[in-house]
Protein backbone atom coordinates (compact mmCIF):
# COMPACT_ATOMS: atom_id res chain seq x y z
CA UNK A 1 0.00 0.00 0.00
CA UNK A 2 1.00 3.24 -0.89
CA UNK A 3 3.20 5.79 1.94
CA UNK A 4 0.25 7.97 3.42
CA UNK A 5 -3.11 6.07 1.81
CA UNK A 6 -5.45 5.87 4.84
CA UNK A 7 -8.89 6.02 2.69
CA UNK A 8 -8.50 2.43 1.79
CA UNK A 9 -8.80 1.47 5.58
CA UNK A 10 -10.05 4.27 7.63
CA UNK A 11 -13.78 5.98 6.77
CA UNK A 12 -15.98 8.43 8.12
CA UNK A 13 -16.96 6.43 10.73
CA UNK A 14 -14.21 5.76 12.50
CA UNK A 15 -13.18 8.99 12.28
CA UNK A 16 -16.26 10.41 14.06
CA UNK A 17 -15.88 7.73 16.54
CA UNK A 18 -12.32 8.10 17.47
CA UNK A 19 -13.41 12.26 18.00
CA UNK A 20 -15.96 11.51 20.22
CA UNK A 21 -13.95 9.40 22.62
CA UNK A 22 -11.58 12.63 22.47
CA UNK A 23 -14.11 14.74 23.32
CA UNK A 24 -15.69 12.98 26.05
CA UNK A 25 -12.89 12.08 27.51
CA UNK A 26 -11.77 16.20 27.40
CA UNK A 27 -15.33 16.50 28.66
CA UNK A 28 -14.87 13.72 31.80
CA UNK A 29 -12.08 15.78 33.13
CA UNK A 30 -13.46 18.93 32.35
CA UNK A 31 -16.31 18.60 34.32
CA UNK A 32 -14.73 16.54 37.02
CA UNK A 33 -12.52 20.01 37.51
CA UNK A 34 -15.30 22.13 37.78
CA UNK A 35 -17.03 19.99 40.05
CA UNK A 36 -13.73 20.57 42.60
CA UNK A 37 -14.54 24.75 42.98
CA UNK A 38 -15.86 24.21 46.61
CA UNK A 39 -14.69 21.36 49.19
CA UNK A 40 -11.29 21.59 47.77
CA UNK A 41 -8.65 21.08 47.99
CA UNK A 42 -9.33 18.34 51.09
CA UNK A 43 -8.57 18.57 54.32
CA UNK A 44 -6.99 15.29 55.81
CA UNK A 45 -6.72 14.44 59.86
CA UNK A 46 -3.39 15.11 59.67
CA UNK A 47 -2.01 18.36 60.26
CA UNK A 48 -2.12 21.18 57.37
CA UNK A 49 -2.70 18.05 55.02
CA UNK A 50 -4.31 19.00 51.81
CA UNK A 51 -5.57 16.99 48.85
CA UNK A 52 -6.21 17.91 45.36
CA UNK A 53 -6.89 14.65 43.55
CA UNK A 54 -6.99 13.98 39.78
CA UNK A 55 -7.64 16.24 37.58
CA UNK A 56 -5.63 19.18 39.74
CA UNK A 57 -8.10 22.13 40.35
CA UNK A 58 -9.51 24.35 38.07
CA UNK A 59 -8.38 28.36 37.51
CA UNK A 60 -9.66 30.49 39.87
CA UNK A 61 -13.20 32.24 39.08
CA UNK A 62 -14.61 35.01 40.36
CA UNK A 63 -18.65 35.11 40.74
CA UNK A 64 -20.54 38.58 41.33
CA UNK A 65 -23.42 38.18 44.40
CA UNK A 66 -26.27 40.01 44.39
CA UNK A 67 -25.21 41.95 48.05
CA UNK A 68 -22.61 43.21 45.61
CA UNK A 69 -19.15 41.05 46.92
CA UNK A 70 -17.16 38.75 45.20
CA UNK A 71 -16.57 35.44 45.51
CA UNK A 72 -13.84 33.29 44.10
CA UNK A 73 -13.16 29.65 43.95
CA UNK A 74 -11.63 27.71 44.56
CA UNK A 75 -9.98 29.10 47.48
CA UNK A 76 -7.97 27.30 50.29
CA UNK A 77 -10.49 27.60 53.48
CA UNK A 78 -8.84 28.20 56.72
CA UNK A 79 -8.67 25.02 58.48
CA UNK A 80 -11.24 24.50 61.47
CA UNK A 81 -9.36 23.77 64.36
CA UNK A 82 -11.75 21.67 66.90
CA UNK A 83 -11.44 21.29 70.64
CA UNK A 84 -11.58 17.22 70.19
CA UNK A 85 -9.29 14.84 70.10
CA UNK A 86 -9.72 11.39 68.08
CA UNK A 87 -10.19 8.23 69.58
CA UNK A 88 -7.99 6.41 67.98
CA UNK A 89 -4.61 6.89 65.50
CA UNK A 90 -5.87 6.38 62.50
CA UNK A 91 -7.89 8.53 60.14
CA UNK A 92 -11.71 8.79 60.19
CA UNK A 93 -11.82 7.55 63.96
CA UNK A 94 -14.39 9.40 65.77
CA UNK A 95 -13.75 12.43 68.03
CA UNK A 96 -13.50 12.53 72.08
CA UNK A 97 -15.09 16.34 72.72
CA UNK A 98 -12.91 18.51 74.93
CA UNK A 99 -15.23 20.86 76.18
CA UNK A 100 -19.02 21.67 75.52
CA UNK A 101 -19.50 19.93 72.39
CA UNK A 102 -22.89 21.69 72.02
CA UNK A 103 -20.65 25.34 71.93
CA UNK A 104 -17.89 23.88 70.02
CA UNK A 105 -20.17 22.38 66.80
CA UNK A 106 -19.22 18.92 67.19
CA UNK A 107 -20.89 15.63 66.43
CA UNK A 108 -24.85 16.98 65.74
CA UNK A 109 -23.97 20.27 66.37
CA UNK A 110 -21.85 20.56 63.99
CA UNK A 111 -22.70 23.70 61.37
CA UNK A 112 -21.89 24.86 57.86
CA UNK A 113 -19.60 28.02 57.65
CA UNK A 114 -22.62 29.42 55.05
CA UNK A 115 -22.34 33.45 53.80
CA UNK A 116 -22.70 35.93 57.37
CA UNK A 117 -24.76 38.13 54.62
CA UNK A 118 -29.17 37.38 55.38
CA UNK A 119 -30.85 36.00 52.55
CA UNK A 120 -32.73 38.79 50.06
CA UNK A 121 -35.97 39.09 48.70
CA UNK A 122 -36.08 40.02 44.99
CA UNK A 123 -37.11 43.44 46.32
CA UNK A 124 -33.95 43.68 48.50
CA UNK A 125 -35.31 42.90 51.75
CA UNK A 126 -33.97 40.59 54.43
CA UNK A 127 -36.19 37.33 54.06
CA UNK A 128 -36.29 36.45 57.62
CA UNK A 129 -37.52 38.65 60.00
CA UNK A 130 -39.32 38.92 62.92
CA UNK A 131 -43.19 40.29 62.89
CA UNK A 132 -42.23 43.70 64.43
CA UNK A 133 -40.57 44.09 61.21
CA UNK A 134 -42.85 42.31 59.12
CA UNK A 135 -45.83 44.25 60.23
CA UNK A 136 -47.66 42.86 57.30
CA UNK A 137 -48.20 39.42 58.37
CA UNK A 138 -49.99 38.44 61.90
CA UNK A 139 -50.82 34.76 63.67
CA UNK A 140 -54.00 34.04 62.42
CA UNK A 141 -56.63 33.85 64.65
CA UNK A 142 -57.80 29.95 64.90
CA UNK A 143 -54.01 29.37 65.97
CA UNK A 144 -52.71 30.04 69.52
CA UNK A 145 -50.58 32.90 69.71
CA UNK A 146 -46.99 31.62 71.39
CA UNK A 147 -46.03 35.61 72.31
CA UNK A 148 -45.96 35.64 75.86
CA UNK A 149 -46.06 31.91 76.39
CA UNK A 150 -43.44 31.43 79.00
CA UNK A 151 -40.32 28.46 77.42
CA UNK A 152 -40.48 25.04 79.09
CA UNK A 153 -37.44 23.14 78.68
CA UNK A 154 -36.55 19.38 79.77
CA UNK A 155 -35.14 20.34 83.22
CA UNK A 156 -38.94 21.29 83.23
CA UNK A 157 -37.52 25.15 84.20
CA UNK A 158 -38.19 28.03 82.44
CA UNK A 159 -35.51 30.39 80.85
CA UNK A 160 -37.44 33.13 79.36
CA UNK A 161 -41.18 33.95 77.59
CA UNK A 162 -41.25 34.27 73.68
CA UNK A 163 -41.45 37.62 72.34
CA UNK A 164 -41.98 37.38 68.91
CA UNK A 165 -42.54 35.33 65.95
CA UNK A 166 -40.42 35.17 62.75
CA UNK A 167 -41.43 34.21 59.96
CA UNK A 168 -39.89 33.34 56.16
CA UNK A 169 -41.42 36.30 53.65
CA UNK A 170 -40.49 33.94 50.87
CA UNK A 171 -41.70 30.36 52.00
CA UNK A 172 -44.89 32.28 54.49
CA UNK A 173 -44.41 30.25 57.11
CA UNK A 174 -43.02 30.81 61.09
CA UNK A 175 -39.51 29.43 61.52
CA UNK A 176 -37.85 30.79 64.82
CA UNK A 177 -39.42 31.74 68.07
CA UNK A 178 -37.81 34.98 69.60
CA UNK A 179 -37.58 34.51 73.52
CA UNK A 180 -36.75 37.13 75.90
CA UNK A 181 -34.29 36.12 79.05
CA UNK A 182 -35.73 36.12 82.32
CA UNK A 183 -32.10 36.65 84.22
CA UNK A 184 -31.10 39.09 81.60
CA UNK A 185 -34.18 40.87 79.41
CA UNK A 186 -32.21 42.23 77.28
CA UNK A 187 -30.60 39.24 75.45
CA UNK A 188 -32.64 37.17 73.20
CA UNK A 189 -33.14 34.03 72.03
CA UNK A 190 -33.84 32.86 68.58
CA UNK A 191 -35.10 29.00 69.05
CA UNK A 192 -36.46 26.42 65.96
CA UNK A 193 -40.02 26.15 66.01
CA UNK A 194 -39.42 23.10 64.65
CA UNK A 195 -38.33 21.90 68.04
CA UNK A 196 -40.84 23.63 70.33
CA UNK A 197 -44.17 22.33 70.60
CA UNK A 198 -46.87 25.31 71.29
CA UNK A 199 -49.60 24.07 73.31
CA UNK A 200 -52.86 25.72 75.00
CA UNK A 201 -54.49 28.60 73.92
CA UNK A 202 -58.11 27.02 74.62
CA UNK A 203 -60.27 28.83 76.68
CA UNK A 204 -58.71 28.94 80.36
CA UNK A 205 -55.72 27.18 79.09
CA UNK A 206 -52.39 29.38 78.84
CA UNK A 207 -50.08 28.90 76.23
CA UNK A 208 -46.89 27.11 76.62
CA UNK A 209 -43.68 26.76 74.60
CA UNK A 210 -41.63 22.96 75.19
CA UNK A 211 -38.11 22.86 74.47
CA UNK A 212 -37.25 19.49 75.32
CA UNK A 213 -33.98 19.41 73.20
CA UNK A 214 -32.05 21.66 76.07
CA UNK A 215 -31.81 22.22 80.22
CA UNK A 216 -33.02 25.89 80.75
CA UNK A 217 -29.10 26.64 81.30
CA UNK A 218 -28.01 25.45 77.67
CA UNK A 219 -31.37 27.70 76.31
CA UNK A 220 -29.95 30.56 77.87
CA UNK A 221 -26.35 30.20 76.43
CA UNK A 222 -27.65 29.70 73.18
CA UNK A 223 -25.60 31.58 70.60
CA UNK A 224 -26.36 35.36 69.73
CA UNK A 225 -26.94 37.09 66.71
CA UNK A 226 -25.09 39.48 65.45
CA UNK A 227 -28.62 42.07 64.68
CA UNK A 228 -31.23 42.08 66.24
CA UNK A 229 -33.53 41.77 63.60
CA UNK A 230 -32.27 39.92 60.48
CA UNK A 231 -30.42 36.21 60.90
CA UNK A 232 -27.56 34.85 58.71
CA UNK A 233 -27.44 31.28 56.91
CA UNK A 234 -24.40 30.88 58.92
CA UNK A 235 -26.69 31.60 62.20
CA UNK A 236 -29.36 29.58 61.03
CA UNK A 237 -27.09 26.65 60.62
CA UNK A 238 -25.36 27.20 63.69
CA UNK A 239 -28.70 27.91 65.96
CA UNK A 240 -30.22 24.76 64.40
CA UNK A 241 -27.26 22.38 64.61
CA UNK A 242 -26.87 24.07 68.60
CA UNK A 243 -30.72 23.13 69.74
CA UNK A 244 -30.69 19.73 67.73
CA UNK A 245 -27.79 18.61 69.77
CA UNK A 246 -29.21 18.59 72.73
CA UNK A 247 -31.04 15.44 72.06
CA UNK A 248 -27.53 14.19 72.28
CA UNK A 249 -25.91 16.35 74.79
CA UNK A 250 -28.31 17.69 76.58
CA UNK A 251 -28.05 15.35 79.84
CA UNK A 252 -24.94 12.77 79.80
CA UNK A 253 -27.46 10.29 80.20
CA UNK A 254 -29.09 10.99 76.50
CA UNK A 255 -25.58 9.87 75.35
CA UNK A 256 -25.24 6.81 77.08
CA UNK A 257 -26.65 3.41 75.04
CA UNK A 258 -30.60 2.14 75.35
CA UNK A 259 -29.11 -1.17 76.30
């Protein structure tokens, strides 16, 4: 056969075919780089240990958010340092806490370092907020009205009487209860009303707010916000993951075994 003659044995065909593994194998690692902008590189037990993996990580890219900032990834997130220890030498053992687990976000309580920036409404406003801002929306009427109720928690002591409500503009529904301190008025609360229970409110029956997740003490040393009337994703994580916990931590004897 003739120096340089490839019609006789390659076609069209094969051509096409031999381009398309090219291109999805370009494609494969393409998108397997992309897919390492956030949770990379990793972050091993061992000390300042980081791990990029194959394909190595993409450029850096800068995104525009609507508050206006910049973001760009990926970025090499400052390593958490915890106040654990691990059970055993190698990695992936479980952790020993150190201190108040429930404080330190360990185990349940452990929370995603989300944006410190509230969520917006198309129009610009915050989306969470509490009814004294949201003077638009009210409790309706056939439901009992937890402002006022005094918090029971599962020490069966009381750390405070709810406030206010807030509410999500976007989804219309309540999401926190706002309690007020009873040793200190001044500080608030923001608990889940996914973990209180609001009973009462028939005739000659008072409302009442049950926390059993947390002792009256852990209620009150819930963590603060940093306004008074708007809430972070990072706050909402943390607040959540800190209340949730305490069906673990609450009382050493909610971590012990059934049997």
């Amino acid at each position: 056969m003739p120096t340089g003659a490839i019609t006789p044995y390659i076609d069209v065909a094969q051509v096409v075919l031999y381009a398309f593994w090219i291109f999805f194998a370009g494609l494969v690692i393409y998108l397997q780089r992309e897919s390492k902008r956030e949770g990379y590189p990793l972050v091993t037990g061992h000390k300042g240990e980081r791990l990029e993996g194959f394909p190595t990580l993409p450029a850096p890219k800068t995104f525009l958010l609507p508050n206006g900032k910049t973001h760009s990834v990926p970025w090499n997130e400052p390593i958490e340092v915890l106040n654990a220890k691990s059970s055993a030498p190698w990695d992936g053992a479980p952790i020993i806490p150190l201190g108040d687990p429930m404080q330190d976000g360990l185990g349940p309580a452990a929370f995603t370092q989300r944006d410190t920036d509230p969520e917006l409404m198309p129009e610009g406003e915050a989306r969470i907020v509490p009814l004294r801002v949201a003077t638009d929306h009210w409790v309706a009427s056939e439901d009992p009205d937890p402002r006022g109720a005094a918090v029971i928690c599962c020490d069966r002591q009381s750390p405070g009487t709810v406030v206010d409500i807030w509410i999500d503009r976007a989804d219309q529904m309540a999401v926190w209860l706002e309690a007020s301190l009873a040793a200190d008025p001044a500080r608030h609360v923001l608990v889940p009303i996914m973990l209180a229970r609001v009973t009462g409110g028939a005739p000659g029956q008072p409302v009442k707010v049950m926390v059993k997740s947390v002792t009256a003490a852990q209620f009150a040393a819930a963590p603060a916000l940093a306004h008074p009337d708007q809430i972070s994703p990072r706050e909402e994580d943390r607040l959540m993951a800190y209340f949730a916990s305490g069906h673990l931590y609450a009382t050493p004897q909610r971590a012990e075994p059934l049997l």
